[in-house]
C-alpha atoms as a PDB file:
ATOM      1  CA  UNK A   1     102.740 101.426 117.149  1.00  0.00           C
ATOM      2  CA  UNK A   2     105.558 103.298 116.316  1.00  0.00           C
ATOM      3  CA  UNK A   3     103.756 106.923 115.504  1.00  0.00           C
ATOM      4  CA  UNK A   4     104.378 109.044 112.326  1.00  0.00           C
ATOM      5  CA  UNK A   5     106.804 108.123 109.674  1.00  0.00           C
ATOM      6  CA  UNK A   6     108.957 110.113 107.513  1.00  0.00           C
ATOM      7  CA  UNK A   7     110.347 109.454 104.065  1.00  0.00           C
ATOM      8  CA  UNK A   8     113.920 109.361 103.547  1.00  0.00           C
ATOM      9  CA  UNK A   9     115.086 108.246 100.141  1.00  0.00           C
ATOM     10  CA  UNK A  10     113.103 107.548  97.325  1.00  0.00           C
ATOM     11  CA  UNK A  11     113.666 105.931  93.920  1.00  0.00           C
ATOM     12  CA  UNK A  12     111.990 104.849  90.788  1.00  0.00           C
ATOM     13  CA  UNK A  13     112.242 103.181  87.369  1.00  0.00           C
ATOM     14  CA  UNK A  14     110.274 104.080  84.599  1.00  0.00           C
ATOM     15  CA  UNK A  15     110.295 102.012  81.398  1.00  0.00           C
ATOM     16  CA  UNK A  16     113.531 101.335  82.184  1.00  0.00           C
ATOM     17  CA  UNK A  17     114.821 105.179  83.220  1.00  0.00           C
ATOM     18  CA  UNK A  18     115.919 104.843  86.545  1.00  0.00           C
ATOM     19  CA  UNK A  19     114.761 108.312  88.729  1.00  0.00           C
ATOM     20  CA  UNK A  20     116.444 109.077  91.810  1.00  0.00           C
ATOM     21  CA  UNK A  21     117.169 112.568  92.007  1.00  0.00           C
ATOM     22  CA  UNK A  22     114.973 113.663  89.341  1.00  0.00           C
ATOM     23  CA  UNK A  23     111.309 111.780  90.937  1.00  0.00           C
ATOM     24  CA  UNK A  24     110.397 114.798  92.375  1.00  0.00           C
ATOM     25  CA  UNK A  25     106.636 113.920  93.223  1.00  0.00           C
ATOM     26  CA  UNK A  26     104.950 110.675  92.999  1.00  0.00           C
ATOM     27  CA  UNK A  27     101.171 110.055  93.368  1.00  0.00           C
ATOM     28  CA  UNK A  28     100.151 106.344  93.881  1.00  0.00           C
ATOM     29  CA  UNK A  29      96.433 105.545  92.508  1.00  0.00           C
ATOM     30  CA  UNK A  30      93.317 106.162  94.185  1.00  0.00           C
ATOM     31  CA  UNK A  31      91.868 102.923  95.277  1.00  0.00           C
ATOM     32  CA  UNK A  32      87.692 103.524  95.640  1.00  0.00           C
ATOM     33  CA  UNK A  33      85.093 100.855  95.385  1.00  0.00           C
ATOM     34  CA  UNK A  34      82.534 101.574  92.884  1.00  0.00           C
ATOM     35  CA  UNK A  35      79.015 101.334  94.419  1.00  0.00           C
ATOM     36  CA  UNK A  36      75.540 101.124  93.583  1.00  0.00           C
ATOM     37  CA  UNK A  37      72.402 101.367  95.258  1.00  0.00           C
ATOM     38  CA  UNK A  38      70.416  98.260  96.540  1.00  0.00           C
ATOM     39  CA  UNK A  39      66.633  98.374  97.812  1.00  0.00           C
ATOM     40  CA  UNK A  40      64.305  95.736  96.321  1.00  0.00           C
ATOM     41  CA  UNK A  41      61.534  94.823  99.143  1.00  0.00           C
ATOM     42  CA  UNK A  42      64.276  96.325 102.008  1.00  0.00           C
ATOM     43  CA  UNK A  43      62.246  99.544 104.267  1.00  0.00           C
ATOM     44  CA  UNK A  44      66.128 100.639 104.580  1.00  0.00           C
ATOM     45  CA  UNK A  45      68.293 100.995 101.584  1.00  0.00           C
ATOM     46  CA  UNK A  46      72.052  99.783 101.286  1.00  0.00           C
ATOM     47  CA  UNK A  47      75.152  99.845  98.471  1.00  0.00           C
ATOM     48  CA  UNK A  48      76.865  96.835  97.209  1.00  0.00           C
ATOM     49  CA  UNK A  49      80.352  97.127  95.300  1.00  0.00           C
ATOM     50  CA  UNK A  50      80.061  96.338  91.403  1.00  0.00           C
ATOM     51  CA  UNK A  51      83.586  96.826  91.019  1.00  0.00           C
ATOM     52  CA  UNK A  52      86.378  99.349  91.227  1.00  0.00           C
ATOM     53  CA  UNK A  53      86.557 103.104  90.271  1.00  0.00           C
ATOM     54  CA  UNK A  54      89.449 103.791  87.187  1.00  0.00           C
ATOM     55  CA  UNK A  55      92.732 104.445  88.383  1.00  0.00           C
ATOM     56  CA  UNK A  56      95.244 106.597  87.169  1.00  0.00           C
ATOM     57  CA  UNK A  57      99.015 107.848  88.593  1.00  0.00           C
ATOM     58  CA  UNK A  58     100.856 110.822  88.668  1.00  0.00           C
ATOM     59  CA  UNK A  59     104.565 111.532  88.721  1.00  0.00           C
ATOM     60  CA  UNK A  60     106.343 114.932  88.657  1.00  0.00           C
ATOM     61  CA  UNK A  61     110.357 114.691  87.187  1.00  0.00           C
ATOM     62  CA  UNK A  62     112.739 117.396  87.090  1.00  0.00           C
ATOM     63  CA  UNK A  63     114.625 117.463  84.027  1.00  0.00           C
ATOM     64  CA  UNK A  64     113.215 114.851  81.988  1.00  0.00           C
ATOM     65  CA  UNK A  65     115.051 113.175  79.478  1.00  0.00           C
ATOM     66  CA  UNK A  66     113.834 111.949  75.701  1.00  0.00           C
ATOM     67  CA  UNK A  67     113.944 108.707  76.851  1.00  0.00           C
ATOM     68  CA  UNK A  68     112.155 109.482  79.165  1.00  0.00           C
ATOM     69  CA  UNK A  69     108.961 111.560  77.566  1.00  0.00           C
ATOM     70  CA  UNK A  70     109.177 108.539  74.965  1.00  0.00           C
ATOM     71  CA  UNK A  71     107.095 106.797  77.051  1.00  0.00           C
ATOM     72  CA  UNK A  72     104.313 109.062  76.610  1.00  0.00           C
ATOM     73  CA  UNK A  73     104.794 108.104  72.130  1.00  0.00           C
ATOM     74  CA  UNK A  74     103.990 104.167  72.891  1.00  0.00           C
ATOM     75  CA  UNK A  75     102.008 102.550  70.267  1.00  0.00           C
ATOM     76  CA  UNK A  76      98.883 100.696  70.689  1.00  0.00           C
ATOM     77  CA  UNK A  77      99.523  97.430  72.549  1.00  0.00           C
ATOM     78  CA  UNK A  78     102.849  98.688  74.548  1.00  0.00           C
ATOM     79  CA  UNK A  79     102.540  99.883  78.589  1.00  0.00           C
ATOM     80  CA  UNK A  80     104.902 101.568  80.749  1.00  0.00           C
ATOM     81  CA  UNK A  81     105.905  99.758  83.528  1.00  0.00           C
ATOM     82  CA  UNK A  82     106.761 102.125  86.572  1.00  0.00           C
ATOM     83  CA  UNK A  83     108.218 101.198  89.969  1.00  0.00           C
ATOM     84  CA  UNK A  84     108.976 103.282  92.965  1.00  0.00           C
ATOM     85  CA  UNK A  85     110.394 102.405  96.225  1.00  0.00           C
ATOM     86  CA  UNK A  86     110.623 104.295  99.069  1.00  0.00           C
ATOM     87  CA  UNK A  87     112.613 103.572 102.358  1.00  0.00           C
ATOM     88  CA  UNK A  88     110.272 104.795 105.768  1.00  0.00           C
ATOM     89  CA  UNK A  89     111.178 105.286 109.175  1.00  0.00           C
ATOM     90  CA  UNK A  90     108.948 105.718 112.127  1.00  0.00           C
ATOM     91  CA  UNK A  91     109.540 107.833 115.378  1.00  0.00           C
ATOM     92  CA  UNK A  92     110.743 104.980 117.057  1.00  0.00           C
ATOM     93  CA  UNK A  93     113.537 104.431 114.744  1.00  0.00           C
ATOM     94  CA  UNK A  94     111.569 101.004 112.653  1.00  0.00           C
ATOM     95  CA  UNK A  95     112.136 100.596 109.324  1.00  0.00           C
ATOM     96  CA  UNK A  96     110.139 100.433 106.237  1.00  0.00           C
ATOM     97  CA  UNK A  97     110.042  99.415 102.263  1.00  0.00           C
ATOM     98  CA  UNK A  98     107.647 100.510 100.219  1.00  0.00           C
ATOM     99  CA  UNK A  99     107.452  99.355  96.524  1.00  0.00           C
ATOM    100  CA  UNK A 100     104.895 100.541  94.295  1.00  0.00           C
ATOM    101  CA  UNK A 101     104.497  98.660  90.621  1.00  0.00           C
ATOM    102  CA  UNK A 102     102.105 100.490  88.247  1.00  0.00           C
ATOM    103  CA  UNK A 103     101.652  98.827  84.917  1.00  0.00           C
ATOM    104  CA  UNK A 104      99.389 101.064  81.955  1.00  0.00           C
ATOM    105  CA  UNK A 105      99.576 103.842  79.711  1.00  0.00           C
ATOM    106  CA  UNK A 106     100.890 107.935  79.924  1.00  0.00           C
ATOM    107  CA  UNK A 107      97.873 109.727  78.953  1.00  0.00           C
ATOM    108  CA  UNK A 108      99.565 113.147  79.588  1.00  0.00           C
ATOM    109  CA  UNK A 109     102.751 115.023  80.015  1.00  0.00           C
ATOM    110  CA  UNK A 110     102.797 118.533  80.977  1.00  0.00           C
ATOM    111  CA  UNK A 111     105.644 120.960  81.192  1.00  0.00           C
ATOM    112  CA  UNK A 112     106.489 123.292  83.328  1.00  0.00           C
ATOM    113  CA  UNK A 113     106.295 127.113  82.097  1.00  0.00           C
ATOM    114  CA  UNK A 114     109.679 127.598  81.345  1.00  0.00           C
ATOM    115  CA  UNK A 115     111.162 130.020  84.087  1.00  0.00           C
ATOM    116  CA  UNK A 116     115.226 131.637  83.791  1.00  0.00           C
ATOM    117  CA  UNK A 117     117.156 130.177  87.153  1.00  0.00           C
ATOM    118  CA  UNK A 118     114.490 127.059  87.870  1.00  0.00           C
ATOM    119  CA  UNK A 119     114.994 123.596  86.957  1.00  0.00           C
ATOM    120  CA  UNK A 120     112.038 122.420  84.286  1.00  0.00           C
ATOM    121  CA  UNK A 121     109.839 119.548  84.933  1.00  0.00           C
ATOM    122  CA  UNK A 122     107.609 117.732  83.652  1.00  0.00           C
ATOM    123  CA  UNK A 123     104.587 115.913  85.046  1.00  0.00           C
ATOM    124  CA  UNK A 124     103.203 112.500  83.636  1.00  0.00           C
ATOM    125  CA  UNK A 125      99.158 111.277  84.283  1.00  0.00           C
ATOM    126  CA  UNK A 126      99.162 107.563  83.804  1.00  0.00           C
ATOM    127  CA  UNK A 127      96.244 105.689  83.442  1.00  0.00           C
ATOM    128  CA  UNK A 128      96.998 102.683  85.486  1.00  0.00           C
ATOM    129  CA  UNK A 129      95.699  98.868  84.432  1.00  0.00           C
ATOM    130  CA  UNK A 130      97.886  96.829  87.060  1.00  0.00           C
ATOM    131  CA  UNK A 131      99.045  98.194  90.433  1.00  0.00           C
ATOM    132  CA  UNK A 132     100.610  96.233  93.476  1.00  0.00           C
ATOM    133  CA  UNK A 133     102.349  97.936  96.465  1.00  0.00           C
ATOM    134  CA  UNK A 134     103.724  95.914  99.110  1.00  0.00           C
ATOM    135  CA  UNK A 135     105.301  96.885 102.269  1.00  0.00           C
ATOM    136  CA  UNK A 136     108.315  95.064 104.006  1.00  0.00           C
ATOM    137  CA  UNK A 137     107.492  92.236 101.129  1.00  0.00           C
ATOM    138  CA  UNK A 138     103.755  92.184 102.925  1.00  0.00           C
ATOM    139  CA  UNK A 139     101.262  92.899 100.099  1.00  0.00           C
ATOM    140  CA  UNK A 140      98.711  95.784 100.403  1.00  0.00           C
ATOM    141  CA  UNK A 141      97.050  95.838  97.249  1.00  0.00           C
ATOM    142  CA  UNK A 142      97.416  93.799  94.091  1.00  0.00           C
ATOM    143  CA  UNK A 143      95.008  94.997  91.366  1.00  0.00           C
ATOM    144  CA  UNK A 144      95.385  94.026  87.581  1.00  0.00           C
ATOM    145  CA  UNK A 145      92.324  94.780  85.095  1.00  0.00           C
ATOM    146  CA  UNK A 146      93.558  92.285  82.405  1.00  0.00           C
ATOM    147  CA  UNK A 147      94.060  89.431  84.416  1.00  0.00           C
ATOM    148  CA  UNK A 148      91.370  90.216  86.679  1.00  0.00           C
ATOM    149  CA  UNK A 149      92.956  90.353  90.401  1.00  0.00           C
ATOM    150  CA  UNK A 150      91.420  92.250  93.091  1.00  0.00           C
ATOM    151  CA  UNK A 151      93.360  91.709  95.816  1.00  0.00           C
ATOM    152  CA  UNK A 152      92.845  94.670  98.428  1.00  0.00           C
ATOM    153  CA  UNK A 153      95.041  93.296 101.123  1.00  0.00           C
ATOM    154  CA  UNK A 154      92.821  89.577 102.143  1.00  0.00           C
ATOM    155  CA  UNK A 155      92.680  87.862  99.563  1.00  0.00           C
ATOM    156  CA  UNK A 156      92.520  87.830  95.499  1.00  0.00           C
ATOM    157  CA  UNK A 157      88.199  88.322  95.618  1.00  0.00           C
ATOM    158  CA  UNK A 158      88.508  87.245  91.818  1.00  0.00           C
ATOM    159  CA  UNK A 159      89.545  83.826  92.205  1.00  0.00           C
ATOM    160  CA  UNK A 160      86.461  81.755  92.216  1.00  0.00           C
ATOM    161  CA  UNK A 161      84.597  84.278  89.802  1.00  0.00           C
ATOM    162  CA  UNK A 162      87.895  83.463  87.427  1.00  0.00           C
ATOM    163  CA  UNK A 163      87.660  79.753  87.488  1.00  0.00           C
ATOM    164  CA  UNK A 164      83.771  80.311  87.301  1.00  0.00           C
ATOM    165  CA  UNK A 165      84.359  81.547  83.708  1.00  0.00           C
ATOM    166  CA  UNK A 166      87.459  78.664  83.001  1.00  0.00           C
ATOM    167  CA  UNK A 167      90.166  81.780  83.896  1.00  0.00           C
ATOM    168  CA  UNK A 168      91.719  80.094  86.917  1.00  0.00           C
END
């Protein structure tokens, strides 16, 4: 093991606005197993998963641009498509990619109060229906609602339920 890591560059694309500078915070969803309660005949109850909690995304950018906050005005139907990489390095001097891909819809943009000799910013909530994040091309996670992949890092758990129902 190479210990802690630090970040040391960062950028992202969102709906086609690349951020490099301007990405100043970037929150990657919360992955949580929904779970429910199990007992029937058992002296000692348990929980089995049912599925997976919403998730949703957060970004802070300084200085966004119209294009930009457009994303927020997409009609019904249309998604915006963010992707952020990130380059790691450990204390041992080991290397690392990161890439993030969120796929869903900006639910809210909020502005920062607007303060003489500070740089504005704005902060986007996404509600996510598609993530994957991969590291050093190894996937992590690859979870998409519409075509219903659940892939938490061994396996896609969908694929038999999928061709179960003719999806596969």
């Amino acid at each position: 093991m190479g210990g802690q890591r630090s970040r040391i560059t960062r950028a992202g694309m969102i709906n086609g606005q690349p951020l490099i500078k301007e990405l100043e915070e970037f929150t990657a969803p919360e992955i949580k197993k929904a779970m429910q309660d199990t007992r029937g005949g058992s002296f000692i109850p348990g929980q089995i998963m049912v599925g997976l909690e919403k998730m949703s995304s957060m970004f802070k950018v300084k200085g966004a641009n119209q294009e930009l906050l457009a994303a927020f005005g997409l009609s019904a139907g249309e998604v915006c498509q963010v992707d952020v990489k990130e380059s790691h390095q450990d204390e041992d001097g080991n290397k690392f990619a990161i890439v993030y891909s969120l796929t869903g819809e900006v639910i809210s943009v909020t502005e920062s109060p607007s303060k003489m000799g500070e740089l504005p910013d704005s902060e986007l909530e996404m509600a996510v229906s598609a993530y994957k994040k991969t590291e050093n091309g190894k996937l992590i996670y690859e979870i998409d609602r519409n075509a219903q992949i659940l892939n938490l890092g061994k396996g896609d758990l969908m694929v038999e339920h999928r061709r179960n129902i003719g999806m596969a």
